[in-house]
C-alpha atoms as a PDB file:
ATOM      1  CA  UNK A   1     179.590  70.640 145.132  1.00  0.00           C
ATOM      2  CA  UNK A   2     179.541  69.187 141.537  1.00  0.00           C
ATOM      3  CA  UNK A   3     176.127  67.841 139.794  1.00  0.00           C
ATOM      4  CA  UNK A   4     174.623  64.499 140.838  1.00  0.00           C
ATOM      5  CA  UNK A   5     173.670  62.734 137.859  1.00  0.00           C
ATOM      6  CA  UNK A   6     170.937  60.654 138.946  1.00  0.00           C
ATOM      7  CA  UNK A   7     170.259  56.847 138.146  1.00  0.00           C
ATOM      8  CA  UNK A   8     167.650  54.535 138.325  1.00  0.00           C
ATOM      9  CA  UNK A   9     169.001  52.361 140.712  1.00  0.00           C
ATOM     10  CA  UNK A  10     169.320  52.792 143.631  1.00  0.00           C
ATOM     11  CA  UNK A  11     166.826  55.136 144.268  1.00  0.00           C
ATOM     12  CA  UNK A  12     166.354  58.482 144.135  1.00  0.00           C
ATOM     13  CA  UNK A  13     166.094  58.740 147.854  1.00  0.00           C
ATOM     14  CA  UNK A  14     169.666  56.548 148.305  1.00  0.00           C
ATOM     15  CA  UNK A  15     171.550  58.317 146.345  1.00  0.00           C
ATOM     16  CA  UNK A  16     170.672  61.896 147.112  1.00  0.00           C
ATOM     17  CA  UNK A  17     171.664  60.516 151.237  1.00  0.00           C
ATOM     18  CA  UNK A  18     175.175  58.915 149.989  1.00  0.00           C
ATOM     19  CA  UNK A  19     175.839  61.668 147.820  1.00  0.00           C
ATOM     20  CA  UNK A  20     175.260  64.809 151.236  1.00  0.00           C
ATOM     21  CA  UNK A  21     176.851  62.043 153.542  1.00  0.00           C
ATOM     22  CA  UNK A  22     180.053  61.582 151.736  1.00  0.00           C
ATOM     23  CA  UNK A  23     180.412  65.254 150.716  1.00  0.00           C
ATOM     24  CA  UNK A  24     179.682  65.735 154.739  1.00  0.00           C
ATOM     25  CA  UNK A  25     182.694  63.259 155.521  1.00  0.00           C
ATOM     26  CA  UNK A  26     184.917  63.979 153.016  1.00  0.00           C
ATOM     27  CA  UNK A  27     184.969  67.994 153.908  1.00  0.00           C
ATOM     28  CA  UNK A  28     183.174  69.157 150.642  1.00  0.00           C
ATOM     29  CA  UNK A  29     180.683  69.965 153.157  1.00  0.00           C
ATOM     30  CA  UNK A  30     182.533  71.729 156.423  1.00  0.00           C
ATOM     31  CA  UNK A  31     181.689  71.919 159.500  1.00  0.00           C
ATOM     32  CA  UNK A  32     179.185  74.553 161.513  1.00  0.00           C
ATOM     33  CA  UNK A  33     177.722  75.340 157.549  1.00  0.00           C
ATOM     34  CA  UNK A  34     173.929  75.519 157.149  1.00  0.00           C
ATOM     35  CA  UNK A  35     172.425  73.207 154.972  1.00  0.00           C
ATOM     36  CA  UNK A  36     169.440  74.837 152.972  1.00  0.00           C
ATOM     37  CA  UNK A  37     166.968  72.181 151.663  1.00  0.00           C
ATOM     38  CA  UNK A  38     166.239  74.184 148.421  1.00  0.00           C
ATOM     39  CA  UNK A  39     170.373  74.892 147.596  1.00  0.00           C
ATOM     40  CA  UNK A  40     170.955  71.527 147.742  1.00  0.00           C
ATOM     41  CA  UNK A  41     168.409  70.332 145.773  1.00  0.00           C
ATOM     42  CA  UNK A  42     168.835  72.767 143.690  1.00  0.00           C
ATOM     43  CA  UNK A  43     172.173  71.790 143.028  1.00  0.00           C
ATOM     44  CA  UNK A  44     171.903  68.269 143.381  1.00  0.00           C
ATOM     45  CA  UNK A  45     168.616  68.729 140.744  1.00  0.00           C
ATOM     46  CA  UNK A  46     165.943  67.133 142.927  1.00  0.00           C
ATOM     47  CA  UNK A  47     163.207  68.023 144.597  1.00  0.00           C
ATOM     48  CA  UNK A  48     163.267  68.777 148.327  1.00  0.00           C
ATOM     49  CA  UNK A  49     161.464  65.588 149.645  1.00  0.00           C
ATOM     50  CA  UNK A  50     164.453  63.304 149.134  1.00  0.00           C
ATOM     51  CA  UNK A  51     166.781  66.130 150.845  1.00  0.00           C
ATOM     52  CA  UNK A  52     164.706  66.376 153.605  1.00  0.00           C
ATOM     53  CA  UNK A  53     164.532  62.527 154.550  1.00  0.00           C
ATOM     54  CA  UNK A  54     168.189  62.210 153.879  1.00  0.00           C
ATOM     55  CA  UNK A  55     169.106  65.139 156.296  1.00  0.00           C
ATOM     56  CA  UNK A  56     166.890  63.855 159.054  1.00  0.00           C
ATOM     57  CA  UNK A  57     168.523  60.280 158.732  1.00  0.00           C
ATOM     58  CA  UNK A  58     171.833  62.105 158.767  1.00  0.00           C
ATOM     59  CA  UNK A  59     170.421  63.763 162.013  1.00  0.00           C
ATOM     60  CA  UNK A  60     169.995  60.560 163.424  1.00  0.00           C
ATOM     61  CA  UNK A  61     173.549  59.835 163.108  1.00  0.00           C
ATOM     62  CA  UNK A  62     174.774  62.684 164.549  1.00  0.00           C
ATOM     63  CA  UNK A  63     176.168  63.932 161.762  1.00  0.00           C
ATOM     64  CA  UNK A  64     174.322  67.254 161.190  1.00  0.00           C
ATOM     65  CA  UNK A  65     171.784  68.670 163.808  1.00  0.00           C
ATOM     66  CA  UNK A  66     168.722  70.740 163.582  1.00  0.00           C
ATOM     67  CA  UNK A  67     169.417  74.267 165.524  1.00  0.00           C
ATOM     68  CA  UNK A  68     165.660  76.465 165.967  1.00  0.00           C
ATOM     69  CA  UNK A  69     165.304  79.363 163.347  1.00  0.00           C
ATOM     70  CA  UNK A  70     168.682  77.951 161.616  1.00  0.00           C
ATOM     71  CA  UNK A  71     167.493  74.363 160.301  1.00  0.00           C
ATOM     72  CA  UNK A  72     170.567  71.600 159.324  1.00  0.00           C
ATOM     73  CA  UNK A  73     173.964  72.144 159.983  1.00  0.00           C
ATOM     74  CA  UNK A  74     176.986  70.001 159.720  1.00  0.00           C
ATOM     75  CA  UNK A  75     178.141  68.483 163.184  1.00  0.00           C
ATOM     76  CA  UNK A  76     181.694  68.962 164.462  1.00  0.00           C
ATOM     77  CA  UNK A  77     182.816  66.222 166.459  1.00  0.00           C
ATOM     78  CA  UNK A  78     183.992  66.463 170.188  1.00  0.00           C
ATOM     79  CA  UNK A  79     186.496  65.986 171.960  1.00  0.00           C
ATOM     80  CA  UNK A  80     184.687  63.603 174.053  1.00  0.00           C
ATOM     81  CA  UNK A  81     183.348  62.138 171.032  1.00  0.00           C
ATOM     82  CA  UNK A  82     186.366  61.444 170.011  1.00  0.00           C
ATOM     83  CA  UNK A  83     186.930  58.947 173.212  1.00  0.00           C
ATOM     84  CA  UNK A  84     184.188  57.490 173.137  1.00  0.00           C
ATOM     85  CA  UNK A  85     184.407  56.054 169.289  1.00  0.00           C
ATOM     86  CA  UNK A  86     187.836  55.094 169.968  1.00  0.00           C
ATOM     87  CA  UNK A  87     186.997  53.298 173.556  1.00  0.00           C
ATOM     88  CA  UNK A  88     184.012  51.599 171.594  1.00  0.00           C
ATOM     89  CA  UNK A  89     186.443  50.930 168.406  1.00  0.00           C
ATOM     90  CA  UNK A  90     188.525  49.196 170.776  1.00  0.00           C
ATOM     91  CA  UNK A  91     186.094  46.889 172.111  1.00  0.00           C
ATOM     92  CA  UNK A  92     184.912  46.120 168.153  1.00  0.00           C
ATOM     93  CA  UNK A  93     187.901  45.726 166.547  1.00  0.00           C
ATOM     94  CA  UNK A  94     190.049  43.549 169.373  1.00  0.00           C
ATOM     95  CA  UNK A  95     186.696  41.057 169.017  1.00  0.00           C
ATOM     96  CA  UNK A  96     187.373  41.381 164.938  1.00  0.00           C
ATOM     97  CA  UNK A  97     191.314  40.840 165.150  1.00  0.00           C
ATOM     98  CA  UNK A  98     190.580  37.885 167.645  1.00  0.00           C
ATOM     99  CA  UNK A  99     188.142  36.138 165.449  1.00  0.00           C
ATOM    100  CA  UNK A 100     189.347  37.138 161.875  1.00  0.00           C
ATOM    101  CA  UNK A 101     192.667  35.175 163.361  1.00  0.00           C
ATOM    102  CA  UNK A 102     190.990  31.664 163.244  1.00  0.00           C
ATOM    103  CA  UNK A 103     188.694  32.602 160.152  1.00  0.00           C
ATOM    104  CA  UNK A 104     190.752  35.056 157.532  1.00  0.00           C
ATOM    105  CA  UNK A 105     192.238  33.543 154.325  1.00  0.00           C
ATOM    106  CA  UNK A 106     195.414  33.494 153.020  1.00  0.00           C
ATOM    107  CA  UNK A 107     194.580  36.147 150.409  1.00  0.00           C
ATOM    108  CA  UNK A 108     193.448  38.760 152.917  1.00  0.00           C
ATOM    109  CA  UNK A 109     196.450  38.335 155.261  1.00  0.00           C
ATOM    110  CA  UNK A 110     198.509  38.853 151.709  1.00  0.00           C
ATOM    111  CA  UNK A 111     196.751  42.240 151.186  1.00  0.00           C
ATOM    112  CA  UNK A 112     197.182  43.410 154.474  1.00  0.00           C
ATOM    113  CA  UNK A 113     200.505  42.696 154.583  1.00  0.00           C
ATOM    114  CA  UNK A 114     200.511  44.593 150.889  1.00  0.00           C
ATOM    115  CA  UNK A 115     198.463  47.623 152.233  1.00  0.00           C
ATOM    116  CA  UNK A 116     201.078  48.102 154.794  1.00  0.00           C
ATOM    117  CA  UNK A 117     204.061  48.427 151.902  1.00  0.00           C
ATOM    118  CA  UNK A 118     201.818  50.273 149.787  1.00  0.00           C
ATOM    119  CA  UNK A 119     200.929  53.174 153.089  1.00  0.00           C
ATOM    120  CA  UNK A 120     205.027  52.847 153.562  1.00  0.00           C
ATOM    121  CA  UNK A 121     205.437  53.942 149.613  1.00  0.00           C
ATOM    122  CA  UNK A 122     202.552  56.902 149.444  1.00  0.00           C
ATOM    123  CA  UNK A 123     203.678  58.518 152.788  1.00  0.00           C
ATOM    124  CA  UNK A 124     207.519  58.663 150.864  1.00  0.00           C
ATOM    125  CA  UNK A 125     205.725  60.117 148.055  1.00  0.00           C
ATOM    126  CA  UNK A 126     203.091  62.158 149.926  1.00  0.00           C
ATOM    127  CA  UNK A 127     200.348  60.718 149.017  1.00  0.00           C
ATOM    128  CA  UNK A 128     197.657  61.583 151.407  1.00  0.00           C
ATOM    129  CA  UNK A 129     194.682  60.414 149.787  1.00  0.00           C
ATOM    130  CA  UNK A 130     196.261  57.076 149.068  1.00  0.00           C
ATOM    131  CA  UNK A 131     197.158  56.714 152.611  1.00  0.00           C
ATOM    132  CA  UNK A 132     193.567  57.795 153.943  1.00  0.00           C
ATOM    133  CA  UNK A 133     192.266  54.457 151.380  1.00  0.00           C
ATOM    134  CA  UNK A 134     194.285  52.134 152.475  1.00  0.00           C
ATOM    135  CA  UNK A 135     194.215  52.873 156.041  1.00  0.00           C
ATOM    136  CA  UNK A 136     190.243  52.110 155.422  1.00  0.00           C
ATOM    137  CA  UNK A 137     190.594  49.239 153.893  1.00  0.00           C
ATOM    138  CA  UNK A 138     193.198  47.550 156.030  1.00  0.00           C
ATOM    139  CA  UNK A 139     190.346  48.337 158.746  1.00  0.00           C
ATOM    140  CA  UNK A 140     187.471  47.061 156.391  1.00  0.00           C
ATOM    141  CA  UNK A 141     188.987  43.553 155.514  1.00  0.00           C
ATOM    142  CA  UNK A 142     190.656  43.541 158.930  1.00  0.00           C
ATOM    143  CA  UNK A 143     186.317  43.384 159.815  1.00  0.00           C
ATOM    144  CA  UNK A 144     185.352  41.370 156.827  1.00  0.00           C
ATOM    145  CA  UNK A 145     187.827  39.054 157.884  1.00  0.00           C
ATOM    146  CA  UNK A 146     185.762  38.081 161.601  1.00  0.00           C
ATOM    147  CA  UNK A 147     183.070  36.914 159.459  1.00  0.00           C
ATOM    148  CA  UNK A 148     180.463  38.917 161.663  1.00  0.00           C
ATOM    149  CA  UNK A 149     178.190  41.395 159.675  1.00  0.00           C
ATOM    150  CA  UNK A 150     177.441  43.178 162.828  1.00  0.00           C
ATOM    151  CA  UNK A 151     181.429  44.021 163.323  1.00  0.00           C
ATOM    152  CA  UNK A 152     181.365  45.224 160.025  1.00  0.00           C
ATOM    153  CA  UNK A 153     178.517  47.642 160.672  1.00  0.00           C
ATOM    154  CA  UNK A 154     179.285  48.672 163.503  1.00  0.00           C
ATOM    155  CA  UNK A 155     183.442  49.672 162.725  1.00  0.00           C
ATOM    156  CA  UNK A 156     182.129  50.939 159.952  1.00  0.00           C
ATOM    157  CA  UNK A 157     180.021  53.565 160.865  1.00  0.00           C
ATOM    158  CA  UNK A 158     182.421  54.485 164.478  1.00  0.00           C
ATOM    159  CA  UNK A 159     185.039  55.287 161.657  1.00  0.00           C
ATOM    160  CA  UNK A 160     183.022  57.369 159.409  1.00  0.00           C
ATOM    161  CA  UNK A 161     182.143  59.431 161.998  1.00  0.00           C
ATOM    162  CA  UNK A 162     185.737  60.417 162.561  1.00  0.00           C
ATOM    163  CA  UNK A 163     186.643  60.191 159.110  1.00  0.00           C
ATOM    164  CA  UNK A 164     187.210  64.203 158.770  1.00  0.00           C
ATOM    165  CA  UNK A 165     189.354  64.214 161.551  1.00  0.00           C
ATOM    166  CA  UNK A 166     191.329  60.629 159.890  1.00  0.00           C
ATOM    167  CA  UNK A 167     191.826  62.348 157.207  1.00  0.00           C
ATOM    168  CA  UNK A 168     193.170  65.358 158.576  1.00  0.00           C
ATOM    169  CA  UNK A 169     195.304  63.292 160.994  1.00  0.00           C
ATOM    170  CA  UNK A 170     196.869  61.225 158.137  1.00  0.00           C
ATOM    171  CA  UNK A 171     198.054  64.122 156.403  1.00  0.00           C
ATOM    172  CA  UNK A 172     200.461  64.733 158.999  1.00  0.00           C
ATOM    173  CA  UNK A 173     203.603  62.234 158.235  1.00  0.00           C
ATOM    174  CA  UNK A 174     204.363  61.140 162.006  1.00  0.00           C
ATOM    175  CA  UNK A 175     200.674  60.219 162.382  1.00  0.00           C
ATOM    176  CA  UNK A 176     200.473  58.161 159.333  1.00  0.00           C
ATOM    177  CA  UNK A 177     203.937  56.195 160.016  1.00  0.00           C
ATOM    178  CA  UNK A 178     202.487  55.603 163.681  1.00  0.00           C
ATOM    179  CA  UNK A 179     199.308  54.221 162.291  1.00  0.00           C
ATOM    180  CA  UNK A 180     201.079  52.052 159.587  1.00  0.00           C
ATOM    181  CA  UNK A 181     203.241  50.634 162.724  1.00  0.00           C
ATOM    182  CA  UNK A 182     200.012  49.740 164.100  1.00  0.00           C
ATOM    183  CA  UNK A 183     198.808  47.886 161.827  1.00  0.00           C
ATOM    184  CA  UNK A 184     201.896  46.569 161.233  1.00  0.00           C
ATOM    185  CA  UNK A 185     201.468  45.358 164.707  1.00  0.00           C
ATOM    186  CA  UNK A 186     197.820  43.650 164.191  1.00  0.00           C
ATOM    187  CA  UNK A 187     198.688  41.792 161.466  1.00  0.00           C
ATOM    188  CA  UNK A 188     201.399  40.072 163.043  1.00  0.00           C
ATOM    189  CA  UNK A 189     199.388  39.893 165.932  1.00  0.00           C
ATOM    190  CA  UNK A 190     196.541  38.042 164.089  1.00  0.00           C
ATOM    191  CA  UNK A 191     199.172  35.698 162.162  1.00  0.00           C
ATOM    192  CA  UNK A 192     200.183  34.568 165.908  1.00  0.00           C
ATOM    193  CA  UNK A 193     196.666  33.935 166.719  1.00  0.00           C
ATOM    194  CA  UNK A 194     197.700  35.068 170.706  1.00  0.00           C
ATOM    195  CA  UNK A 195     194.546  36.434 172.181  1.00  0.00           C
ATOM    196  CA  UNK A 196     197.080  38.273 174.455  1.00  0.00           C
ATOM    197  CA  UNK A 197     199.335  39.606 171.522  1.00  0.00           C
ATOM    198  CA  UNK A 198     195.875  40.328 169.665  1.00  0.00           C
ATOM    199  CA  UNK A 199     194.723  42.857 172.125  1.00  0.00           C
ATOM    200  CA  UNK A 200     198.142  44.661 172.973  1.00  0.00           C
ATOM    201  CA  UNK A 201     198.334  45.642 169.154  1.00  0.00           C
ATOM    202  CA  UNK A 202     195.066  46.810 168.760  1.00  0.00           C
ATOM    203  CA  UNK A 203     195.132  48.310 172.132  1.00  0.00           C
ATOM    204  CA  UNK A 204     198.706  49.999 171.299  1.00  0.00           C
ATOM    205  CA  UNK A 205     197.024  50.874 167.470  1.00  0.00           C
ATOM    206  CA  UNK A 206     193.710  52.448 169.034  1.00  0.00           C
ATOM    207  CA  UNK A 207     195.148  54.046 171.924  1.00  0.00           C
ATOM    208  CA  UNK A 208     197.650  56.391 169.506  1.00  0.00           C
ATOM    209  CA  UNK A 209     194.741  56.822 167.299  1.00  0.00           C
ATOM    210  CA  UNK A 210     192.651  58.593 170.272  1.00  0.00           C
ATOM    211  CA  UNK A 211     195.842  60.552 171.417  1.00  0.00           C
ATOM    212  CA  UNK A 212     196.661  61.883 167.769  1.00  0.00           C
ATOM    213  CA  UNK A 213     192.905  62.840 167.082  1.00  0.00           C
ATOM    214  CA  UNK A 214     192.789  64.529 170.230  1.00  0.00           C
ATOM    215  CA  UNK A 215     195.614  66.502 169.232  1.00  0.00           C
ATOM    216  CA  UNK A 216     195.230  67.555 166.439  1.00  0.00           C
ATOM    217  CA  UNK A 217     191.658  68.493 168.034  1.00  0.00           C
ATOM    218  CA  UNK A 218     193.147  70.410 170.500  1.00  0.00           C
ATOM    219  CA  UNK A 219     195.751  72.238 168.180  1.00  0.00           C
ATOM    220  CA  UNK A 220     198.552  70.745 169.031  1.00  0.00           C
ATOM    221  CA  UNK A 221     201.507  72.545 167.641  1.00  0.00           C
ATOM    222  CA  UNK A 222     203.661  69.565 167.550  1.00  0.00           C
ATOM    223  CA  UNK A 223     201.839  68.320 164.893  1.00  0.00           C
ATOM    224  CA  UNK A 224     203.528  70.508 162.444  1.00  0.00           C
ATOM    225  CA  UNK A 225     205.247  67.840 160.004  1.00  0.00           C
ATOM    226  CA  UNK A 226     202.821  67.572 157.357  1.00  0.00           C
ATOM    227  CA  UNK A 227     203.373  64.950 154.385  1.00  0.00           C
ATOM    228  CA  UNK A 228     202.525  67.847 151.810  1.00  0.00           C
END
């Protein structure tokens, strides 16, 4: 991992928790590797109290877990996981679509509609990390856009969790064009403002996303077509 350079603000504690969580989501951390209180702050150049407390809250969200006589190690999500953040993101974000229909301005349904041509343009050009962005923030002010901090949160924090696997996923050029057509779907869904239309699309959008993650869990050798 490369030096944190530490600032003032936010704290100490903050930063030394975003920095392990998004090395943990973004893969600079992998999977089933042990996480050693004095490496890390070692390389971080911290002490071990802030590594500790940040570990422990990263326990709590499942995404490292304390094994006896081996201390932290990064979680690998399950299959079963996997269906249960996409049943719960369905819930969340057929609520969001519904409201953020009645409540989202005319400059977020612009950028949406942007973000979609932009994800069509980067998965040309292979641009995976490009698409992994903009698939999060068609999701974020898709959220943003219900006017409920809770939604927000919540979506927030279901994708995270599968952000590894998202990432993976969109790297493959079939399952970023299928996700793109979702959202494709959703927006025009939301400019309709039909409660029934509204949760087809994100039902049809969600319901791919929980097939493709499981698999490319799984293995699948279909999913051989990558975008680089």
């Amino acid at each position: 991992m490369d030096q944190l350079t530490i600032q003032s603000y936010p704290t100490i504690r903050e930063q030394v928790y975003e920095y392990i969580r998004r090395a943990i989501l973004s893969g600079g951390i992998t999977s089933g590797k042990r996480l050693s209180e004095a490496k890390l702050s070692k390389d971080i150049g911290t002490s071990r109290t802030p590594v500790r407390e940040a570990l422990h809250k990263l326990e709590m969200e499942k995404l490292v877990q304390s094994l006896p006589r081996v201390g932290y190690v990064v979680r690998e999500i399950t299959e079963t996981e996997i269906k249960e953040i996409c049943e719960i993101r369905l819930a969340l974000e057929t609520l969001a679509a519904k409201w953020a229909s009645t409540r989202i301005s005319a400059k977020e349904l612009a950028r949406l509609g942007k973000i979609i041509l932009l994800t069509e343009n980067h998965i040309k050009r292979n641009g995976t990390s490009a698409v992994v962005k903009l698939d999060t923030e068609f999701h974020d002010i898709l959220c943003k856009a219900s006017k409920s901090e809770r939604i927000e949160e919540l979506s927030q924090s279901l994708r995270d969790q599968m952000l590894k696997f998202r990432m993976k996923g969109l790297c493959f050029t079939e399952i970023a064009r299928r996700s793109n057509e979702g959202h494709r779907r959703i927006l025009q869904a939301v400019k309709s403002k039909k409660i029934n239309r509204i949760e087809s699309a994100v039902r049809f959008h969600l319901g791919r996303t929980e097939k493709d993650m499981t698999n490319l869990f799984r293995g699948d050798g279909q999913l051989k077509s990558k975008s680089h």
